[in-house]
PDB file of N, CA and C in Angstrom:
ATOM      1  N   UNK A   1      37.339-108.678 -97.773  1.00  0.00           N
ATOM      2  CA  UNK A   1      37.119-110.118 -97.764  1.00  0.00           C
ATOM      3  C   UNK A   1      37.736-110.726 -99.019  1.00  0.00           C
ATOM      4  N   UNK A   2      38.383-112.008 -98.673  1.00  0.00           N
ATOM      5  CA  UNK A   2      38.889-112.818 -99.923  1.00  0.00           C
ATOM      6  C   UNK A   2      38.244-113.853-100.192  1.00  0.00           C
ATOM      7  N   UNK A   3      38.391-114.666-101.476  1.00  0.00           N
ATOM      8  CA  UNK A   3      37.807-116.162-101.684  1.00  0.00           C
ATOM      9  C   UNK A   3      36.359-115.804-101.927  1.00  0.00           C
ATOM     10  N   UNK A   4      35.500-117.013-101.705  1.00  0.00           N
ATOM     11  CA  UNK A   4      34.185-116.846-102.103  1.00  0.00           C
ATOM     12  C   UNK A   4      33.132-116.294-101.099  1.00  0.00           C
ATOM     13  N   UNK A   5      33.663-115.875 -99.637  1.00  0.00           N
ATOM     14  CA  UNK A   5      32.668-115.902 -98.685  1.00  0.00           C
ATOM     15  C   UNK A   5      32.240-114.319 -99.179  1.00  0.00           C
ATOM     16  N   UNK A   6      30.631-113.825 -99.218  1.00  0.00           N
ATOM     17  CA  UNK A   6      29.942-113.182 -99.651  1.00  0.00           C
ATOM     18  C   UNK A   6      29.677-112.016 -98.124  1.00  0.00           C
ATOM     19  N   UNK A   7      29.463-112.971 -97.027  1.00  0.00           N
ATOM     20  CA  UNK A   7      29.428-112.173 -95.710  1.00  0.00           C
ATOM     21  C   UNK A   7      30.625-111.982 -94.789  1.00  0.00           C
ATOM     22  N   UNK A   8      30.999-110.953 -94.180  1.00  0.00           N
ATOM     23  CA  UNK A   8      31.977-110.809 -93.133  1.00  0.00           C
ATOM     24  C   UNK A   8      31.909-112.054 -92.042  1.00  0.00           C
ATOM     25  N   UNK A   9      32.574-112.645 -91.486  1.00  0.00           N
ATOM     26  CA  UNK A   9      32.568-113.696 -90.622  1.00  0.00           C
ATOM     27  C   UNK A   9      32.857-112.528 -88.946  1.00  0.00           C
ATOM     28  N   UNK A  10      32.356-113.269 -87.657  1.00  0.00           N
ATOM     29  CA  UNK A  10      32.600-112.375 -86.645  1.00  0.00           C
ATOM     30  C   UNK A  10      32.925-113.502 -85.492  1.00  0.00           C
ATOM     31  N   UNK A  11      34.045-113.733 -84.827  1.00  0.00           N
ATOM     32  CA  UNK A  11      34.352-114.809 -84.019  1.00  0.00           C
ATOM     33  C   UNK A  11      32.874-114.368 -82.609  1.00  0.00           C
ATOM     34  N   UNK A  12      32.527-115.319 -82.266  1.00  0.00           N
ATOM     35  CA  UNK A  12      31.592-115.414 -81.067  1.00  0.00           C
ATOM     36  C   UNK A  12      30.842-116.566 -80.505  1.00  0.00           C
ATOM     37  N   UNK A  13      31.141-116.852 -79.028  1.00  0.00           N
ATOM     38  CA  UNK A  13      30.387-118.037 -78.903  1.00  0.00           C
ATOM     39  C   UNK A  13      29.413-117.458 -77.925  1.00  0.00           C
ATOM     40  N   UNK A  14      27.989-118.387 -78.728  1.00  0.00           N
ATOM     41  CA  UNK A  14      26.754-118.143 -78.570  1.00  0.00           C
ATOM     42  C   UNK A  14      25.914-120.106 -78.363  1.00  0.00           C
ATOM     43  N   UNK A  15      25.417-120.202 -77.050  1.00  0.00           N
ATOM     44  CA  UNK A  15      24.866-121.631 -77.461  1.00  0.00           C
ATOM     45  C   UNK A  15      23.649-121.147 -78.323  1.00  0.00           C
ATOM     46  N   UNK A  16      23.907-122.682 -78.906  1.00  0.00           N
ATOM     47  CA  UNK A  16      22.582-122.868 -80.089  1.00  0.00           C
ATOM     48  C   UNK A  16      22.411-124.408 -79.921  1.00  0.00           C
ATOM     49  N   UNK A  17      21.306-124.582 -80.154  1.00  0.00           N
ATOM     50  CA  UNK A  17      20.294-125.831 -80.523  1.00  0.00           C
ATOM     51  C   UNK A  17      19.936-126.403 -81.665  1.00  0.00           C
ATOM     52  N   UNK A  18      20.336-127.272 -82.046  1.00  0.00           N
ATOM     53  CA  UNK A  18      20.127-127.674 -83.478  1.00  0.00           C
ATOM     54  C   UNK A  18      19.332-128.619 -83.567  1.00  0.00           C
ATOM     55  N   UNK A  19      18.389-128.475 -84.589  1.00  0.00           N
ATOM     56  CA  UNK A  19      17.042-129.003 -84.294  1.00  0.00           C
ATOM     57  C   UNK A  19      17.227-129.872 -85.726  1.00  0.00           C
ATOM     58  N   UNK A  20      17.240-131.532 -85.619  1.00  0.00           N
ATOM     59  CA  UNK A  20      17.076-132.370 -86.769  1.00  0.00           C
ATOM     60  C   UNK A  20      16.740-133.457 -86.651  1.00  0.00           C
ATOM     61  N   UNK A  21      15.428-133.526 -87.627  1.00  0.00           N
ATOM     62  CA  UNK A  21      14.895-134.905 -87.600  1.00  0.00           C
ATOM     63  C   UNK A  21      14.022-135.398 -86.239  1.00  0.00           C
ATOM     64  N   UNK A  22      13.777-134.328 -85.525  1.00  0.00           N
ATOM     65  CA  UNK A  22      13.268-134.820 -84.099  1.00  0.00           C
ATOM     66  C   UNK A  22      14.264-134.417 -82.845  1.00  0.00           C
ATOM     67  N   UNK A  23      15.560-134.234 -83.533  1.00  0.00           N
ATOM     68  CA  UNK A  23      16.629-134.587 -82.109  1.00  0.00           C
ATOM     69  C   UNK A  23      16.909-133.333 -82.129  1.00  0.00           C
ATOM     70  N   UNK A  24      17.157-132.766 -81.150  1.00  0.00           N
ATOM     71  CA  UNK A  24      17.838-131.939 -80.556  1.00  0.00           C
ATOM     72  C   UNK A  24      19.703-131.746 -79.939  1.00  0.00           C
ATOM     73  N   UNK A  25      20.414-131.134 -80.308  1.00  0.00           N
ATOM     74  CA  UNK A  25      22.189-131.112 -80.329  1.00  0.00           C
ATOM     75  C   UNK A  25      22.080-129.808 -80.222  1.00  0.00           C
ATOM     76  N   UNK A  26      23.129-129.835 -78.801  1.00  0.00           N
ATOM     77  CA  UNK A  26      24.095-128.444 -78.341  1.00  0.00           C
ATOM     78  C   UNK A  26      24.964-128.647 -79.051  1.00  0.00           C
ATOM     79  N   UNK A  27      25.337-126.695 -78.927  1.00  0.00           N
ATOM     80  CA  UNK A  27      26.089-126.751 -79.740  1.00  0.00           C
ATOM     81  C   UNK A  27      26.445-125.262 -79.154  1.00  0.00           C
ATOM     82  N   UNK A  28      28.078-124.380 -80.035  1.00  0.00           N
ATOM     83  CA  UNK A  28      28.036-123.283 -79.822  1.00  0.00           C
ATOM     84  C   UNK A  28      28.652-122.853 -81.109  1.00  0.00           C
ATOM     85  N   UNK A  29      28.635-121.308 -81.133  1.00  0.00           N
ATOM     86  CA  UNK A  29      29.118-121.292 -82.634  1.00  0.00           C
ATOM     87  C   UNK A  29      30.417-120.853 -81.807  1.00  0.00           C
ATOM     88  N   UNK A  30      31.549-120.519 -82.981  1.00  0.00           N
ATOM     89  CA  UNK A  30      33.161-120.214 -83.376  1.00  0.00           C
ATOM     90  C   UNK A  30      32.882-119.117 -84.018  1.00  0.00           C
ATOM     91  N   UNK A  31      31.949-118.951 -84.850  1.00  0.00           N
ATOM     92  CA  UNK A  31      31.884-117.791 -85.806  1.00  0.00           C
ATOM     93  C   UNK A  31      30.690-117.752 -86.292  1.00  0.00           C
ATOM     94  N   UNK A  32      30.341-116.387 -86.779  1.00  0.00           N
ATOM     95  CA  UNK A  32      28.933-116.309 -87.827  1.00  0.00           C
ATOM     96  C   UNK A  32      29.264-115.043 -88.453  1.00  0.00           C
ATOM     97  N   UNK A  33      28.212-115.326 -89.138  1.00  0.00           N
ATOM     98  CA  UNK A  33      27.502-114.087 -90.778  1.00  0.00           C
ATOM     99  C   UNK A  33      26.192-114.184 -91.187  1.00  0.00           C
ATOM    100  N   UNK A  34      25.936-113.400 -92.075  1.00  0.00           N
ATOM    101  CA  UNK A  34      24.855-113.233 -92.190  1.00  0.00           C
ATOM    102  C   UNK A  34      24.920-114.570 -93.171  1.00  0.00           C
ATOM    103  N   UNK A  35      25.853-115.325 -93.490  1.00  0.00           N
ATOM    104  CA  UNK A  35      25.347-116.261 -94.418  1.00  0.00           C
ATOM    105  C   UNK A  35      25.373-117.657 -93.460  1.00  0.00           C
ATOM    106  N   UNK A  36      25.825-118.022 -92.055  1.00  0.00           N
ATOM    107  CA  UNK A  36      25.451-118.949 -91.569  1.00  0.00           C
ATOM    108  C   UNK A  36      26.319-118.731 -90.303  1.00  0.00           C
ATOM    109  N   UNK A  37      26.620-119.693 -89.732  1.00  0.00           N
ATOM    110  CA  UNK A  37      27.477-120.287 -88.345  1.00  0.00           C
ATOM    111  C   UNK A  37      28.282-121.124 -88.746  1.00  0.00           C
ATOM    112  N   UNK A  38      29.447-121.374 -87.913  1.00  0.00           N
ATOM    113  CA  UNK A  38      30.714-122.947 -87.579  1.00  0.00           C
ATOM    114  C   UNK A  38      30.224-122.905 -86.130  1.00  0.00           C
ATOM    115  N   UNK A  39      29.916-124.547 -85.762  1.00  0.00           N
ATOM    116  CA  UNK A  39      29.631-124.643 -84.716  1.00  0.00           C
ATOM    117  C   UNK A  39      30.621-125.811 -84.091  1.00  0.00           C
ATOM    118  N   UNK A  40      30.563-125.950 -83.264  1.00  0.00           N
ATOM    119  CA  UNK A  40      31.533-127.316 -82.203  1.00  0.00           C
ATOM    120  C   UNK A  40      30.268-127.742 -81.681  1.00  0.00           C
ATOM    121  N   UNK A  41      30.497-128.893 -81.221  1.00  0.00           N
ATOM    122  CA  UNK A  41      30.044-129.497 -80.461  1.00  0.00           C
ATOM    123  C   UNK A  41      29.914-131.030 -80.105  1.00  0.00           C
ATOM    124  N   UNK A  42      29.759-131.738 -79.295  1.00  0.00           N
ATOM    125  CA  UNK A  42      29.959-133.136 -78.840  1.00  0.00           C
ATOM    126  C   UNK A  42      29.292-134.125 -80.486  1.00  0.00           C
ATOM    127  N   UNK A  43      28.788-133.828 -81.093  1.00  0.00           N
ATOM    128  CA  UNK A  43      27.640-134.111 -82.182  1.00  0.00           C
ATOM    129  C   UNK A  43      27.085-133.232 -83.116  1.00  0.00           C
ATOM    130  N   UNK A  44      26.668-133.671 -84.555  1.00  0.00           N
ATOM    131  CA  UNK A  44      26.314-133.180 -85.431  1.00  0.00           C
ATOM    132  C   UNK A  44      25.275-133.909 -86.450  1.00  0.00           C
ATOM    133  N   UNK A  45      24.945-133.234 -87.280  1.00  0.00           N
ATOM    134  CA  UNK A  45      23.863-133.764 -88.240  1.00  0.00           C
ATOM    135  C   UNK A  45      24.891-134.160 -89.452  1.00  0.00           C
ATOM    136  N   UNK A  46      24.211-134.746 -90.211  1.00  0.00           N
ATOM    137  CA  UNK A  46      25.116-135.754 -91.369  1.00  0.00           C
ATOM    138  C   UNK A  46      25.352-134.294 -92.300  1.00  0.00           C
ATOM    139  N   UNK A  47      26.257-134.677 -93.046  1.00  0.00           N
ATOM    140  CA  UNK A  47      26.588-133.426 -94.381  1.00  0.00           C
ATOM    141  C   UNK A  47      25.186-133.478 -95.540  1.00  0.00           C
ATOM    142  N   UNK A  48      24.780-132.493 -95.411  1.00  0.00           N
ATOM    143  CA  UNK A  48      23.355-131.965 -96.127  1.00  0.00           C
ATOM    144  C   UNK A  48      22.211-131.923 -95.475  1.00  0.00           C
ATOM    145  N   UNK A  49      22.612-132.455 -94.575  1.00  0.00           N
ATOM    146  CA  UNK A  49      20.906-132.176 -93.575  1.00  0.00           C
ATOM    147  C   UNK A  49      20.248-130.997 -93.706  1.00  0.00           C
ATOM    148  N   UNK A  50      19.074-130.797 -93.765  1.00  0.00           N
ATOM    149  CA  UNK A  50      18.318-129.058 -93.466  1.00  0.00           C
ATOM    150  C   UNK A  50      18.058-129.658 -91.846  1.00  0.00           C
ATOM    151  N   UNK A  51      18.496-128.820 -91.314  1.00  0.00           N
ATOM    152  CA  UNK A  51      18.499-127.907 -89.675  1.00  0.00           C
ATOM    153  C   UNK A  51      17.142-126.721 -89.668  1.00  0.00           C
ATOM    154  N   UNK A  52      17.532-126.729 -88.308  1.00  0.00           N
ATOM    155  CA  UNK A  52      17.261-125.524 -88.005  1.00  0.00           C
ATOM    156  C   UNK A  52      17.985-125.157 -86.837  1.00  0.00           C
ATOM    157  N   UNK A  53      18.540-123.845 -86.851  1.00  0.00           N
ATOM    158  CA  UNK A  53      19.213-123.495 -85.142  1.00  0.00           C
ATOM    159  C   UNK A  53      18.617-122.488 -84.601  1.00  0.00           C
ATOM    160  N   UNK A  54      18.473-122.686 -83.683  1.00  0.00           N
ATOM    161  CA  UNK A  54      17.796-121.413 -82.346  1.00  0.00           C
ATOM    162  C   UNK A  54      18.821-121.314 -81.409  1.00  0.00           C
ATOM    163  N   UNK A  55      19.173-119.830 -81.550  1.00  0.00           N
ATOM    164  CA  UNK A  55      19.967-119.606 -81.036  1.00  0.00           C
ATOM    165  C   UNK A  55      19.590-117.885 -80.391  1.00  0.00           C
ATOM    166  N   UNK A  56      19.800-117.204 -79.027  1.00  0.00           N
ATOM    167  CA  UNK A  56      19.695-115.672 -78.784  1.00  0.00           C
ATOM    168  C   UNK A  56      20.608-114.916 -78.828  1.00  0.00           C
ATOM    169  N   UNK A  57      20.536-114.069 -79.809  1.00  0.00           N
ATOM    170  CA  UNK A  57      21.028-112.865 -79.586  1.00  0.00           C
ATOM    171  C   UNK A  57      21.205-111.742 -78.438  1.00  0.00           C
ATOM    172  N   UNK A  58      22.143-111.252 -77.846  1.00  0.00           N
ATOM    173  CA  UNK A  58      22.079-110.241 -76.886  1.00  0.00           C
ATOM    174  C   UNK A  58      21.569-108.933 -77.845  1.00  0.00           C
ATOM    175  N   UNK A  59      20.410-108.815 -77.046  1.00  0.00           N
ATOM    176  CA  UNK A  59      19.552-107.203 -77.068  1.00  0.00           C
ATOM    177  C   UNK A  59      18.623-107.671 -77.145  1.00  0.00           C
ATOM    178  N   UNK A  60      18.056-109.136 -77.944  1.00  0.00           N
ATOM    179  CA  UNK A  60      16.875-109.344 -78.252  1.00  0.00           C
ATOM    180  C   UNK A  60      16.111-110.217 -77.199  1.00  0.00           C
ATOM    181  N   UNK A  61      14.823-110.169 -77.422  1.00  0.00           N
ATOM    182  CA  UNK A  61      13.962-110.616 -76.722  1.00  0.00           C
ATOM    183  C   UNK A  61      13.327-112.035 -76.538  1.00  0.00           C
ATOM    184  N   UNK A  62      13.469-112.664 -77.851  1.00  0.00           N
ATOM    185  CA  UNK A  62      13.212-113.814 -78.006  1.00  0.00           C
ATOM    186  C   UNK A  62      14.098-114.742 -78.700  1.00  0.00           C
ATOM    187  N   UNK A  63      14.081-115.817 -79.176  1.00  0.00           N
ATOM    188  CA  UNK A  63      15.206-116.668 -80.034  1.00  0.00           C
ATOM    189  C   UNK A  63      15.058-116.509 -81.211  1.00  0.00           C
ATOM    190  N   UNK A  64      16.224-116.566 -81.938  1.00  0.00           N
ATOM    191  CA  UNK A  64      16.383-116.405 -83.287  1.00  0.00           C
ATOM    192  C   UNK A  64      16.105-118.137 -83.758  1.00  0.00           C
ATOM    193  N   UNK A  65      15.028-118.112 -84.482  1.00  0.00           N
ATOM    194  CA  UNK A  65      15.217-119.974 -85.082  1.00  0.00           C
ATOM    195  C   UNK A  65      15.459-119.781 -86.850  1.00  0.00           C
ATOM    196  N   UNK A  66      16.727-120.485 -87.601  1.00  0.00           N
ATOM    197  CA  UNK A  66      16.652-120.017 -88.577  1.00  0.00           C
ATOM    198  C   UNK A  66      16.872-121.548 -89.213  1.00  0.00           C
ATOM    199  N   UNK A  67      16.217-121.010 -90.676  1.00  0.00           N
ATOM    200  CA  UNK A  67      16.148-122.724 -91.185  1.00  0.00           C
ATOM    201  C   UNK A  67      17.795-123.056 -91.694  1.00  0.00           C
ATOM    202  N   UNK A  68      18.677-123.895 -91.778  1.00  0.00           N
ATOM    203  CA  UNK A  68      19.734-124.132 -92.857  1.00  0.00           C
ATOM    204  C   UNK A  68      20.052-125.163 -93.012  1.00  0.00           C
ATOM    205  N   UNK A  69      21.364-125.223 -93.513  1.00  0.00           N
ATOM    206  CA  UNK A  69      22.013-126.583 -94.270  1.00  0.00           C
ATOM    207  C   UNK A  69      23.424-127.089 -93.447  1.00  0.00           C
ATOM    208  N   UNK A  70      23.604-128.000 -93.280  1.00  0.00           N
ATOM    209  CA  UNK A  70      25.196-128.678 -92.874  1.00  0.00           C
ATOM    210  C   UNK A  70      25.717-128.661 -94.391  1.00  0.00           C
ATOM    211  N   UNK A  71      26.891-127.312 -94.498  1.00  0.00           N
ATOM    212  CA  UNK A  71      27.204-127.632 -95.431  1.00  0.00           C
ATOM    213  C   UNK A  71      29.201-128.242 -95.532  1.00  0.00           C
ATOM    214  N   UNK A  72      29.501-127.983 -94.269  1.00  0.00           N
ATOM    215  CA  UNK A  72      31.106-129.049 -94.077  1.00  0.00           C
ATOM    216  C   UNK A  72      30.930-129.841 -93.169  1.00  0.00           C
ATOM    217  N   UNK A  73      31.995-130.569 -92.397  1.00  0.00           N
ATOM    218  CA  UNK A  73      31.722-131.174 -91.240  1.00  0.00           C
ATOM    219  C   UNK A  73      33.454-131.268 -91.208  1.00  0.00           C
ATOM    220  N   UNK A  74      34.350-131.187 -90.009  1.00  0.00           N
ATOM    221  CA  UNK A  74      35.543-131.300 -90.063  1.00  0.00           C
ATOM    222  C   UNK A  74      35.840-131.668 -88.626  1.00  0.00           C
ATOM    223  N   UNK A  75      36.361-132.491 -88.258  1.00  0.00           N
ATOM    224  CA  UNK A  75      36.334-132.354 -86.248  1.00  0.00           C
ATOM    225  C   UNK A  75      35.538-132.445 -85.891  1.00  0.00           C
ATOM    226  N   UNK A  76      35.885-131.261 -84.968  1.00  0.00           N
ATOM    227  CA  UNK A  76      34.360-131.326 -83.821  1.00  0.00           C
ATOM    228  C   UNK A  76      33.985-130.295 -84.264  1.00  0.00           C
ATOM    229  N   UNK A  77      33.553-129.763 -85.426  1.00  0.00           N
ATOM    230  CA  UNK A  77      32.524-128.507 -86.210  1.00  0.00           C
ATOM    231  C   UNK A  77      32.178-129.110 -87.106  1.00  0.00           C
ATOM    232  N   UNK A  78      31.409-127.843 -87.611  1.00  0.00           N
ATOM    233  CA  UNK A  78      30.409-128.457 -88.547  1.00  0.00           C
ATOM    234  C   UNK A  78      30.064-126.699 -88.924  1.00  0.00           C
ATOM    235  N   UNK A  79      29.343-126.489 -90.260  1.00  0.00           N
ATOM    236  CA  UNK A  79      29.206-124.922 -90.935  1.00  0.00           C
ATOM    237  C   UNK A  79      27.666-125.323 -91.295  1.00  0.00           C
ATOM    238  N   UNK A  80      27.370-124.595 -90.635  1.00  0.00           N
ATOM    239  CA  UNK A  80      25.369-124.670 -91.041  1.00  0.00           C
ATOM    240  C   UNK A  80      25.239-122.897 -91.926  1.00  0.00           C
ATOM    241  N   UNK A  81      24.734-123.194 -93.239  1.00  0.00           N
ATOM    242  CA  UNK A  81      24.522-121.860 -94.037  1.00  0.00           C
ATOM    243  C   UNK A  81      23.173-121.736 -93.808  1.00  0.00           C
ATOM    244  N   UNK A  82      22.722-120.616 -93.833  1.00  0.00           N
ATOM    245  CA  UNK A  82      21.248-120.088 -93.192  1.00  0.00           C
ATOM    246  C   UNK A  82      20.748-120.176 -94.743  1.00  0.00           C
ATOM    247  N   UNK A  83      19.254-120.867 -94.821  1.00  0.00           N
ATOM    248  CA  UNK A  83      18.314-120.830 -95.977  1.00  0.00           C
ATOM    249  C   UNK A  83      17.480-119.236 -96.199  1.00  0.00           C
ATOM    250  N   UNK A  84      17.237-119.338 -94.401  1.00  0.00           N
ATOM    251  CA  UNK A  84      16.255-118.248 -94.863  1.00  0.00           C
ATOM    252  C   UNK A  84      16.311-117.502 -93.440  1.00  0.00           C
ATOM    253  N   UNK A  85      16.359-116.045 -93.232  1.00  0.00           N
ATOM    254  CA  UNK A  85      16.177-115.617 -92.702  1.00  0.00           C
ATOM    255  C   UNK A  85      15.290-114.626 -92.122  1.00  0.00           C
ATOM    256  N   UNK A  86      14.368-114.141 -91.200  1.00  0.00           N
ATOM    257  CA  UNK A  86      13.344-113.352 -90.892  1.00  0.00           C
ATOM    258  C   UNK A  86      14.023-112.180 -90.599  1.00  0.00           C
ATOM    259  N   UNK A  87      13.188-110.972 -91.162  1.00  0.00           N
ATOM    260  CA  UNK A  87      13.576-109.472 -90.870  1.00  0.00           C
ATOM    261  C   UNK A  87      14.549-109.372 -89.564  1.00  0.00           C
ATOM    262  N   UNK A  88      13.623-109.603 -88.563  1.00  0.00           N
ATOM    263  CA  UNK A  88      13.661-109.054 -87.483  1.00  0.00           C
ATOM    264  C   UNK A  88      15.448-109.981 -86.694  1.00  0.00           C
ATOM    265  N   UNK A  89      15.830-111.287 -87.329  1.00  0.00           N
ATOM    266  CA  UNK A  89      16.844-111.643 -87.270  1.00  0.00           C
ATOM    267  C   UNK A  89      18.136-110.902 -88.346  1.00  0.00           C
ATOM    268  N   UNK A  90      17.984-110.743 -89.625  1.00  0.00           N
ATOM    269  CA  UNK A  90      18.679-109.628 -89.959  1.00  0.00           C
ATOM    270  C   UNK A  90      19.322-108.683 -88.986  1.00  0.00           C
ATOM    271  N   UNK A  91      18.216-108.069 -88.413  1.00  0.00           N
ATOM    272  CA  UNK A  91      18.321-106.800 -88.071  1.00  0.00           C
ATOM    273  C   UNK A  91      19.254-106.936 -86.791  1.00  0.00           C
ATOM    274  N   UNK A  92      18.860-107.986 -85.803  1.00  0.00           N
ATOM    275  CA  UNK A  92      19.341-108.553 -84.746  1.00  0.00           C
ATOM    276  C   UNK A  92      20.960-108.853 -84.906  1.00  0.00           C
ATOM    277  N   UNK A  93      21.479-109.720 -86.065  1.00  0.00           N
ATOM    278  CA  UNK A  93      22.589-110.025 -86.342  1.00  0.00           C
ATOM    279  C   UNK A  93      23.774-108.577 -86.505  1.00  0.00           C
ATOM    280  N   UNK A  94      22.707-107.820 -87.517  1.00  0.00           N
ATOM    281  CA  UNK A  94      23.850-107.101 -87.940  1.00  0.00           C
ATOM    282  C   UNK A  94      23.993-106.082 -86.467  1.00  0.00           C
ATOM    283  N   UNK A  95      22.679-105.752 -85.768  1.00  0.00           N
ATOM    284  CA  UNK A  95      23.401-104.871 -84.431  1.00  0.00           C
ATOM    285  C   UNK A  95      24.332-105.507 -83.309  1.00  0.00           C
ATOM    286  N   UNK A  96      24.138-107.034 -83.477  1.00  0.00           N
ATOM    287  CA  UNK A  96      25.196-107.468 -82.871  1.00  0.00           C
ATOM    288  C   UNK A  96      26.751-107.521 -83.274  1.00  0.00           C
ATOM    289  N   UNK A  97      26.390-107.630 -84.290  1.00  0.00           N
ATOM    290  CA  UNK A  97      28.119-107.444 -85.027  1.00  0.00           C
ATOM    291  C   UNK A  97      29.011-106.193 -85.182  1.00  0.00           C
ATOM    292  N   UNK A  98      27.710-105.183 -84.988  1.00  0.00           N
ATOM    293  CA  UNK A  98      28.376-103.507 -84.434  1.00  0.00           C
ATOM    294  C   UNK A  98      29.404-103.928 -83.295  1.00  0.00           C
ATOM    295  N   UNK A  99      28.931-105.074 -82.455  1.00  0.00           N
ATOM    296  CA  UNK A  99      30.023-104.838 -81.307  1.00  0.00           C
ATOM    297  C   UNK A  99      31.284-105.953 -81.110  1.00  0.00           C
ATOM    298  N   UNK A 100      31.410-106.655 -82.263  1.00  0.00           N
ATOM    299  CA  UNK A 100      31.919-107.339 -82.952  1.00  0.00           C
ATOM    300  C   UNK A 100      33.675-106.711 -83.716  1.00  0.00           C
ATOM    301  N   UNK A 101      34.504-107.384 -83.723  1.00  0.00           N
ATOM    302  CA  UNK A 101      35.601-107.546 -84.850  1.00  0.00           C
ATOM    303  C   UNK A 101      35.287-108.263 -85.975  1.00  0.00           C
ATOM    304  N   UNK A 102      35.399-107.645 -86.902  1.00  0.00           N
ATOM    305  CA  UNK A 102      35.150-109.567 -87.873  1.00  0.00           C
ATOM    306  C   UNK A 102      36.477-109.483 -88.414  1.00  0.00           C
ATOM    307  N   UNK A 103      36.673-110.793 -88.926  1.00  0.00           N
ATOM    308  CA  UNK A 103      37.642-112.088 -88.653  1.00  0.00           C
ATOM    309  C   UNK A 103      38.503-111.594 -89.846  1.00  0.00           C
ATOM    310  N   UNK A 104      39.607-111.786 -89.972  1.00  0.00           N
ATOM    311  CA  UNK A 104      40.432-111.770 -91.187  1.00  0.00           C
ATOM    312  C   UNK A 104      40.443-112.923 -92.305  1.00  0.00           C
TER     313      UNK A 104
END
């Protein structure tokens, strides 16, 4: 990895729900890591908002809801960095990315 990104990035689209302020926005990601998502979609939250996205993982059982931040906005994306994440999503991410390329 080059530049400042800390996590491997892994191209994949997954819908997610972005939960702000009351409203609810589809969405899908372009990419993720363990340090957040780029998402598309018709709409977005303003630059700095705290989110939250729920989004499922294949293998798992229930939805992943994780708290974060809008931290670009460019087009029709937008980069939400994850605040905080629960074990059991960790764990979820990284076995999904076993079946994964990540990104150059």
């Amino acid at each position: 990895m080059t530049g400042r990104r800390v996590h491997e990035r892994y191209h994949c689209v997954l819908d997610v729900t972005v939960l702000h302020e009351g409203s609810e926005l589809s969405a899908k990601t372009d990419n993720l890591s363990l340090g957040g998502m780029h998402l598309t979609g018709d709409d977005h939250p303003p630059f700095g908002a705290n989110v939250e996205v729920r989004f499922r993982l294949p293998g798992m059982k229930g939805d992943s809801t994780c708290a974060g931040t809008v931290r670009w906005i460019r087009g029709d994306g937008f980069g939400v960095q994850f605040s905080s994440l629960r074990p059991i999503d960790v764990w979820g991410l990284n076995q999904f990315f076993k079946t994964l390329t990540p990104m150059e």
